[in-house]
Protein backbone atom coordinates (compact mmCIF):
# COMPACT_ATOMS: atom_id res chain seq x y z
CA UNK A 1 -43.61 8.64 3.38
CA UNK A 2 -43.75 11.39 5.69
CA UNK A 3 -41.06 14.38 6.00
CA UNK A 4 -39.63 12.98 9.14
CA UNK A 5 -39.18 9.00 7.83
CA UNK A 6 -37.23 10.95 4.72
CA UNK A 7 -35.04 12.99 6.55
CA UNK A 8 -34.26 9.76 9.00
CA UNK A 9 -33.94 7.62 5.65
CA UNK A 10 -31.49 10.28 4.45
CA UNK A 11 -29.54 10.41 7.61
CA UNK A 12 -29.10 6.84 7.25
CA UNK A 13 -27.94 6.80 3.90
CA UNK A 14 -25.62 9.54 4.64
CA UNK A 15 -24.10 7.62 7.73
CA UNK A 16 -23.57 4.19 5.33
CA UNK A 17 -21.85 6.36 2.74
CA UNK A 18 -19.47 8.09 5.13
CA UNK A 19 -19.05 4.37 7.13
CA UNK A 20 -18.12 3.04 3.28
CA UNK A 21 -15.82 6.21 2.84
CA UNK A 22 -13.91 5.61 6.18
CA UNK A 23 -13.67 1.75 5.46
CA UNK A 24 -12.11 2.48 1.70
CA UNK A 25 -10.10 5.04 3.41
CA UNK A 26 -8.24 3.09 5.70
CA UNK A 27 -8.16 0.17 2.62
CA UNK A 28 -6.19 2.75 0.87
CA UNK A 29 -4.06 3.29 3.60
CA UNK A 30 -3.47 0.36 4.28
CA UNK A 31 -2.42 -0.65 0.55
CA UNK A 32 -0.15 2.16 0.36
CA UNK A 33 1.69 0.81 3.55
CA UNK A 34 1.73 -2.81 2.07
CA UNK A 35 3.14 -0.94 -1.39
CA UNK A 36 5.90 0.98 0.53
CA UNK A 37 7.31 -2.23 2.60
CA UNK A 38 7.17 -4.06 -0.98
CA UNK A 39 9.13 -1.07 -2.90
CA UNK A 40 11.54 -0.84 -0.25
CA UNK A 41 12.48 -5.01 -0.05
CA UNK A 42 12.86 -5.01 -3.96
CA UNK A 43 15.05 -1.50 -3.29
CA UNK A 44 17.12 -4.01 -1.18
CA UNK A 45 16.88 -7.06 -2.94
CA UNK A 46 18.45 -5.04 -5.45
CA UNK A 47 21.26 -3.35 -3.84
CA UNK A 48 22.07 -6.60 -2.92
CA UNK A 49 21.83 -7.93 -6.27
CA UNK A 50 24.43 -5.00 -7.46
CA UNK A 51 26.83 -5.75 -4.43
CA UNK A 52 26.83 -9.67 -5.13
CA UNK A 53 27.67 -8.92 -8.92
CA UNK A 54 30.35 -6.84 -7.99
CA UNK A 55 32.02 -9.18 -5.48
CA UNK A 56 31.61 -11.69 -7.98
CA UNK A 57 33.71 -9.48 -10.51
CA UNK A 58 36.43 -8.66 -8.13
CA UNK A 59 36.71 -12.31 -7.52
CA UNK A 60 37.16 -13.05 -11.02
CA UNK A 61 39.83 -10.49 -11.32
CA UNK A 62 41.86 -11.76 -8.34
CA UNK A 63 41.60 -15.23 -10.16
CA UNK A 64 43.18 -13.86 -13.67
C-alpha cells in the first residue's frame, strides 16, 4: 500500500466516522424532542387527571 492510498484510506475512514457521528447526532436530537413532547402530554394528562378528581369531589360534596 503506498503512502498516498493510506492517507486517502484514512481520509475516508475519517469522513464515515464523522458522517456516523452527525447521523447519531441528529438521532439524539431527535429522541430528545420525541422525549420532551411525551413528558409534557403525561404533564397534562396529569393535571387533568388532578382537576377531574377534584371536580369529582366537589360534586360529591354538593350531593351530601
Amino acid at each position: 500500500m503506498s503512502v498516498v492510498n493510506a492517507a486517502g484510506s484514512g481520509e475516508r475512514k475519517a469522513a464515515v466516522e464523522s458522517a456516523a457521528l452527525k447521523s447519531s447526532e441528529q438521532r439524539v436530537k431527535q429522541l430528545q424532542k420525541e422525549l420532551r413532547r411525551k413528558e409534557k402530554a403525561l404533564a397534562e394528562s396529569a393535571a387533568l387527571l388532578v382537576l377531574q378528581k377534584k371536580l369529582q369531589a366537589l360534586w360529591e360534596d354538593e350531593d351530601q
